[in-house]
C-alpha atoms as a PDB file:
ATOM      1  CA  UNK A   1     -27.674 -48.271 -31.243  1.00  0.00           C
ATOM      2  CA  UNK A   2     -29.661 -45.108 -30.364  1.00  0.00           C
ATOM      3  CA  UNK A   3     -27.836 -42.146 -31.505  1.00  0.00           C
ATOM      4  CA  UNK A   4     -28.367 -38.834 -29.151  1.00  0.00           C
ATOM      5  CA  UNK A   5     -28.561 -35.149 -30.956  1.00  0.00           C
ATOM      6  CA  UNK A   6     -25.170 -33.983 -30.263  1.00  0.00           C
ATOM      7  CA  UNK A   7     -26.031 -30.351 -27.635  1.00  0.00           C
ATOM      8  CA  UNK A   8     -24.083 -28.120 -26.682  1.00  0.00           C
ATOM      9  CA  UNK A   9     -23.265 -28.624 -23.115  1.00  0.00           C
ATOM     10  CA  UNK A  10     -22.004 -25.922 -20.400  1.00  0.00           C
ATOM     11  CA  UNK A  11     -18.352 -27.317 -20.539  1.00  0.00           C
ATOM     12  CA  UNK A  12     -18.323 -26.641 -24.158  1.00  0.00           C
ATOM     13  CA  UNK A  13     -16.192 -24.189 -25.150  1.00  0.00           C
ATOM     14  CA  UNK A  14     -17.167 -22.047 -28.563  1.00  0.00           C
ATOM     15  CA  UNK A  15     -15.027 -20.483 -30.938  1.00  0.00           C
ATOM     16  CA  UNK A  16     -14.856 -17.527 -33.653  1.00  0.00           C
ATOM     17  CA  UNK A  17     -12.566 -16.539 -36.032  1.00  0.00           C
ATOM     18  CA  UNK A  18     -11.660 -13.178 -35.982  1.00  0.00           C
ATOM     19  CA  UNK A  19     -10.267 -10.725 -38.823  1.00  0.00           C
ATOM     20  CA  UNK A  20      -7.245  -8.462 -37.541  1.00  0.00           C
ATOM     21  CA  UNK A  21      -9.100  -5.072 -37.030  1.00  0.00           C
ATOM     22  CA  UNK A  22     -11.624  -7.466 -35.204  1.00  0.00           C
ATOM     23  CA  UNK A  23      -9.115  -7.783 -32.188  1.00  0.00           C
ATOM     24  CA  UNK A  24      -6.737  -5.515 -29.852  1.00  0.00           C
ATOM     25  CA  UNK A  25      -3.803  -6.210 -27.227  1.00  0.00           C
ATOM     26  CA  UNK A  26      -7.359  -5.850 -25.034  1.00  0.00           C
ATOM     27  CA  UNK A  27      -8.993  -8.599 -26.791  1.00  0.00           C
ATOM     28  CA  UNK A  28     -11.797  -9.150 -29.133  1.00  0.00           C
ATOM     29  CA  UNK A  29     -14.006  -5.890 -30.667  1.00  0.00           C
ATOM     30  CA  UNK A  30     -17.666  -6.139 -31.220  1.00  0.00           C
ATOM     31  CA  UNK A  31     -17.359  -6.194 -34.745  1.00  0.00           C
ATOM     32  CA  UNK A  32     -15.419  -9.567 -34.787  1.00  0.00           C
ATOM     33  CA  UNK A  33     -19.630 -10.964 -33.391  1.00  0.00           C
ATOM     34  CA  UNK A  34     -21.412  -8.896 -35.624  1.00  0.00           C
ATOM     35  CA  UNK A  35     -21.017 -10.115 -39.478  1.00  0.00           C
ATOM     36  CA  UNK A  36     -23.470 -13.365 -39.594  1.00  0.00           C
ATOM     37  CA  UNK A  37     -22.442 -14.364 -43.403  1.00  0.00           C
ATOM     38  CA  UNK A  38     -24.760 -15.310 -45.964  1.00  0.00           C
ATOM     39  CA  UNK A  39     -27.253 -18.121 -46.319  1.00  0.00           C
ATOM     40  CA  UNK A  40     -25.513 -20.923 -48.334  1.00  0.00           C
ATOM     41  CA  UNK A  41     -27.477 -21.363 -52.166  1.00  0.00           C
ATOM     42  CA  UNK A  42     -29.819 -17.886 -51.658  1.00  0.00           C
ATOM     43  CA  UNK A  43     -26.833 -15.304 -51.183  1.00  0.00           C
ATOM     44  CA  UNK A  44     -29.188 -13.193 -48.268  1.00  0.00           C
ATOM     45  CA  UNK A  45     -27.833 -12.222 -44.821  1.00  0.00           C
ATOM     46  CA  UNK A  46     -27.784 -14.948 -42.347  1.00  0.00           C
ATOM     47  CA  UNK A  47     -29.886 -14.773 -39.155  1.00  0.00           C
ATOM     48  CA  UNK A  48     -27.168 -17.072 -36.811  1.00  0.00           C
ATOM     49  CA  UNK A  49     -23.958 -15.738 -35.829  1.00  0.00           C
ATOM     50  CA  UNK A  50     -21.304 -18.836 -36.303  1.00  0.00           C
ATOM     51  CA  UNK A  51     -19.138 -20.612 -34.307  1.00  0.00           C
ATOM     52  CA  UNK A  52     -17.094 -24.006 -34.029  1.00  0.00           C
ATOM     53  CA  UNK A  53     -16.270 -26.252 -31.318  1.00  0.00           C
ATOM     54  CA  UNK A  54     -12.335 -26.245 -32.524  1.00  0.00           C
ATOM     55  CA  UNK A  55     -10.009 -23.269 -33.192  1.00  0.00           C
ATOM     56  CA  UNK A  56      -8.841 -24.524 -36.258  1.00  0.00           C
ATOM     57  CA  UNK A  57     -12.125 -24.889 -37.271  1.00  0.00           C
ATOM     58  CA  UNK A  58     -12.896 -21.356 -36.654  1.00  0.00           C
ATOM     59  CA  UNK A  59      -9.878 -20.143 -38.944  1.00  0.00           C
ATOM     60  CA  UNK A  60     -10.772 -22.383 -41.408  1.00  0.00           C
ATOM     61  CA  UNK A  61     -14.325 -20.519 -41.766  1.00  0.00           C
ATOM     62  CA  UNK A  62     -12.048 -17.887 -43.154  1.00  0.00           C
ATOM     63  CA  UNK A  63     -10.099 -19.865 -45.329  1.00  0.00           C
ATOM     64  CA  UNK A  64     -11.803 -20.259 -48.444  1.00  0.00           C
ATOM     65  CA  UNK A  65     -12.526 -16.807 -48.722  1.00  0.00           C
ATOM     66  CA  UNK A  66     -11.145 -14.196 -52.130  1.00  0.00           C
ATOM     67  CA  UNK A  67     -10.142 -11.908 -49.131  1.00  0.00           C
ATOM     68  CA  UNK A  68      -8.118 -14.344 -46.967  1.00  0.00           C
ATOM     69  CA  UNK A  69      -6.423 -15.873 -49.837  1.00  0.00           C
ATOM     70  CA  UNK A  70      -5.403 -11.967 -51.291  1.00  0.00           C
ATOM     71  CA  UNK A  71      -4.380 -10.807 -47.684  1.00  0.00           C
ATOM     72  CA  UNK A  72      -2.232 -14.221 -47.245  1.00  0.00           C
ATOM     73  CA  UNK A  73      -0.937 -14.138 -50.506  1.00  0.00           C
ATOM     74  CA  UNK A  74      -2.225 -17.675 -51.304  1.00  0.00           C
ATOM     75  CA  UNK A  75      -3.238 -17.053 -55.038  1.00  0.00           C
ATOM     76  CA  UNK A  76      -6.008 -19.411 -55.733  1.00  0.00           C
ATOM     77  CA  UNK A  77      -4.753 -21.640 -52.966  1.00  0.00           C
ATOM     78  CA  UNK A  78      -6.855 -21.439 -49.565  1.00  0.00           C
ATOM     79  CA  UNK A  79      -4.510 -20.767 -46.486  1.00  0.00           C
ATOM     80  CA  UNK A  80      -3.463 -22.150 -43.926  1.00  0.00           C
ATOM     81  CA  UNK A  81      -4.689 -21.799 -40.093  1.00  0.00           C
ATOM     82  CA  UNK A  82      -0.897 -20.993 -39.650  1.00  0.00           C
ATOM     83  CA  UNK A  83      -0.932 -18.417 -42.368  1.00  0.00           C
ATOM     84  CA  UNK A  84      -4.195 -16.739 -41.231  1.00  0.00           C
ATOM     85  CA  UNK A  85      -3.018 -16.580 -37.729  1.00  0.00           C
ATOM     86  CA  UNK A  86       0.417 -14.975 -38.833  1.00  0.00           C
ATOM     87  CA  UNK A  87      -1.633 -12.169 -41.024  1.00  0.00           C
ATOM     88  CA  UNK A  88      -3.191 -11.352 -37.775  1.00  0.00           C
ATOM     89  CA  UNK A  89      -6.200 -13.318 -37.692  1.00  0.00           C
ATOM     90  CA  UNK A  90      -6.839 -14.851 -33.894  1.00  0.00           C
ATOM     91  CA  UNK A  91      -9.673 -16.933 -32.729  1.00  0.00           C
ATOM     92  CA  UNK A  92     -11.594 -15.729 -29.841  1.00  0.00           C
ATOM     93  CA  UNK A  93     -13.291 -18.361 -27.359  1.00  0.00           C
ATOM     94  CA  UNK A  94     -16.342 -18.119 -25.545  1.00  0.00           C
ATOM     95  CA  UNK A  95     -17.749 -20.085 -22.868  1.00  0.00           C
ATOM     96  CA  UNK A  96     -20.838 -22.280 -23.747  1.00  0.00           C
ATOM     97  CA  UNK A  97     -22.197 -21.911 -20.813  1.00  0.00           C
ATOM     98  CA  UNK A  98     -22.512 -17.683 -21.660  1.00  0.00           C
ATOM     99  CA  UNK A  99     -23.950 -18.485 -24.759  1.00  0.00           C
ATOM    100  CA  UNK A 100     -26.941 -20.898 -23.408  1.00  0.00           C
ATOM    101  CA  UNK A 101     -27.694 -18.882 -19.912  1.00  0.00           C
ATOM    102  CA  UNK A 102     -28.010 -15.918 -22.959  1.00  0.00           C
ATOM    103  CA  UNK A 103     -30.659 -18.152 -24.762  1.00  0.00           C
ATOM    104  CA  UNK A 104     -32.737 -18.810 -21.466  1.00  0.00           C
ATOM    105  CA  UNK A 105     -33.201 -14.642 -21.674  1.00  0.00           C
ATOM    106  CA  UNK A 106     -36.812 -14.500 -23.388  1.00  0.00           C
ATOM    107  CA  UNK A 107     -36.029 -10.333 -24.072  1.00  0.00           C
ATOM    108  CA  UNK A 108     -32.831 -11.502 -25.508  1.00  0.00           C
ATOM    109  CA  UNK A 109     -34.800 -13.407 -28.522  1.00  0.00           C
ATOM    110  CA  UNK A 110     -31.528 -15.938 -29.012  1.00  0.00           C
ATOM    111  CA  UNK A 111     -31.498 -19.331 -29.560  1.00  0.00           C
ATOM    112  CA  UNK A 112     -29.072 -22.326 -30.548  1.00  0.00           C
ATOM    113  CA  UNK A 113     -30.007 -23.329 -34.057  1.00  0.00           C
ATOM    114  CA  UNK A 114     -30.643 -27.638 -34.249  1.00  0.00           C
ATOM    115  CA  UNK A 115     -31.091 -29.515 -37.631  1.00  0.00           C
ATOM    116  CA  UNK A 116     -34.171 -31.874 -37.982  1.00  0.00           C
ATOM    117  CA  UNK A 117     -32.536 -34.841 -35.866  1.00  0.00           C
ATOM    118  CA  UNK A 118     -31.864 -32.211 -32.451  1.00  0.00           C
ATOM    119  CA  UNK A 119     -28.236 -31.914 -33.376  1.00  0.00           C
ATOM    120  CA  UNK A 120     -26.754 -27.960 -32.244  1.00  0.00           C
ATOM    121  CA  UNK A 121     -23.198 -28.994 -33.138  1.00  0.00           C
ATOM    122  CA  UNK A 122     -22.833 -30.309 -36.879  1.00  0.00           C
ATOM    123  CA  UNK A 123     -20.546 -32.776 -38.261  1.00  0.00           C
ATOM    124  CA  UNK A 124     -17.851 -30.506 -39.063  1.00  0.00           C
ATOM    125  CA  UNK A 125     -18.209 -28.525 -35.227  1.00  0.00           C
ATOM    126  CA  UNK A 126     -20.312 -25.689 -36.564  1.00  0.00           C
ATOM    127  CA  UNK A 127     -23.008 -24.259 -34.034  1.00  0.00           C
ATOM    128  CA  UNK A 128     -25.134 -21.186 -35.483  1.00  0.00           C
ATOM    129  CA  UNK A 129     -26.709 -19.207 -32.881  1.00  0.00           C
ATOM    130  CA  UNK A 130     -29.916 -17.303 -33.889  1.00  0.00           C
ATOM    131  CA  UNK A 131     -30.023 -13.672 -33.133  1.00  0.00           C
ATOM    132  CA  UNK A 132     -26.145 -13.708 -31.843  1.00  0.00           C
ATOM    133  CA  UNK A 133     -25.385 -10.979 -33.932  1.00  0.00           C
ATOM    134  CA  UNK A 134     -27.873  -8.722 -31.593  1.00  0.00           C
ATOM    135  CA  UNK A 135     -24.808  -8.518 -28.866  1.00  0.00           C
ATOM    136  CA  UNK A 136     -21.626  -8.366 -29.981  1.00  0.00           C
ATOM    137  CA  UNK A 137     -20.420  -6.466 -27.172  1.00  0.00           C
ATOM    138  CA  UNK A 138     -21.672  -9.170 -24.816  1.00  0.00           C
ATOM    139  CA  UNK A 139     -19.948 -11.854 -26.770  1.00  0.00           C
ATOM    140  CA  UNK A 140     -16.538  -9.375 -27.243  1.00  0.00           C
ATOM    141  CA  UNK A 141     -16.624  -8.576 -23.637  1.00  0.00           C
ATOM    142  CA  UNK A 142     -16.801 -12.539 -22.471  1.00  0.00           C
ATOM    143  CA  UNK A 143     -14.607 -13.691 -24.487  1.00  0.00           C
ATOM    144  CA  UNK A 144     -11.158 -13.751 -24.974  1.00  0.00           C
ATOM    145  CA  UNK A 145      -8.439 -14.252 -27.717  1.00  0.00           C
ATOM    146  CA  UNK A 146      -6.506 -17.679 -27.694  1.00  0.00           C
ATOM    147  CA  UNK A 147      -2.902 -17.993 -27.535  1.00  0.00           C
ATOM    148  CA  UNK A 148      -0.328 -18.881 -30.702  1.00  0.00           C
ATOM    149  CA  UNK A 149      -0.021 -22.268 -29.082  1.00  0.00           C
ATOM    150  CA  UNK A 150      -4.151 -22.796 -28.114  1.00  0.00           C
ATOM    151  CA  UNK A 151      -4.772 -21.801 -32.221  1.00  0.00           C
ATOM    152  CA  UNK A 152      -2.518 -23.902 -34.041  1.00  0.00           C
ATOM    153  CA  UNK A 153      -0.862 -26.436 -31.502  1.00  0.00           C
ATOM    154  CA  UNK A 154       2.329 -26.845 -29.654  1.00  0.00           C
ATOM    155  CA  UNK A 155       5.618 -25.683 -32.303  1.00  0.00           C
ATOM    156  CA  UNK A 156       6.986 -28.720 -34.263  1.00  0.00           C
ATOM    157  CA  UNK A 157       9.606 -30.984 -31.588  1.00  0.00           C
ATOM    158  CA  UNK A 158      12.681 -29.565 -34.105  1.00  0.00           C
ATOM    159  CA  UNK A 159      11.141 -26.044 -34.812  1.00  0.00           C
ATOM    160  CA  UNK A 160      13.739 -23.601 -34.561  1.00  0.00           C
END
C-alpha cells in the first residue's frame, strides 16, 4: 500500500493556543502568532510558528510547560485542556486555506515546513510554518477564537 505525505489541504482548519493576554472580547492579539518556541535538543529560537490540526492539541502545546502548570495550580502535574481553558487560555483557528494562499506570496518568504517523506501535518497534528512569525497581525486579524464547546467538547450528558 502506497502511503501519500499527509498536506495540508484548503479545508483544513489550523489551530493555536493562545495565553490569556494573547486574546480580547475582539479576538486574538498579534502577540498570541509571534513567539515561535525553541528548537527541540539545541535550546535556539525556532524559525516556524506552530500550529495543530485539533484544538486540544493546541492547548496541549501549553501543557507541559513550568508556567502553565504554576498559573493552573497543577504542581508538577501538567493540566488539563479544561484547566488551561478556564485560566483563560483559548485556542484561536485559522483557515488553511489563509495560511497556503500566504505561502504562494514569494515577498512574503513563508512556507509550510514537510519532514523527509513530504508529510506538513505530523503524527501528533503539528504543522510548523516557516517565517509565520513575520505576520502576526495577518494571522490575529483572520482568525478567530473558538468557543467553550469547539475547545473542549460538548458538557458531560449529567453536567450540572
Amino acid at each position: 500500500m502506497v502511503r501519500h505525505p499527509r498536506k495540508l489541504k484548503q479545508t483544513d482548519v489550523l489551530y493555536r493556543a493562545l495565553h490569556p493576554r494573547h486574546h480580547n472580547e475582539h479576538g486574538p492579539l498579534y502577540g498570541g502568532f509571534e513567539y515561535t518556541g525553541k528548537k527541540p535538543g539545541t535550546g535556539e529560537r525556532s524559525d516556524a510558528l506552530s500550529f495543530f490540526t485539533t484544538p486540544t492539541a493546541a492547548l496541549g502545546a501549553f501543557a507541559n510547560s513550568d508556567r502553565a502548570k504554576q498559573e493552573c495550580k497543577t504542581g508538577n502535574v501538567s493540566p488539563t485542556a479544561e484547566q488551561l481553558y478556564r485560566f483563560g487560555y483559548r485556542v484561536a483557528a485559522l483557515s488553511a486555506r489563509d495560511v497556503i494562499e500566504f505561502c504562494k506570496q514569494p515577498e512574503l518568504e513563508l512556507e509550510i515546513s514537510a519532514d523527509d517523506s513530504g508529510n506538513q501535518i505530523d503524527a501528533s497534528g503539528h504543522v510548523q510554518i516557516r517565517n509565520g512569525q513575520e505576520i502576526p497581525d495577518t494571522w490575529a486579524r483572520r482568525s478567530r477564537i473558538l468557543s467553550e464547546e469547539e475547545t473542549l467538547g460538548p458538557p458531560a450528558p449529567n453536567a450540572v
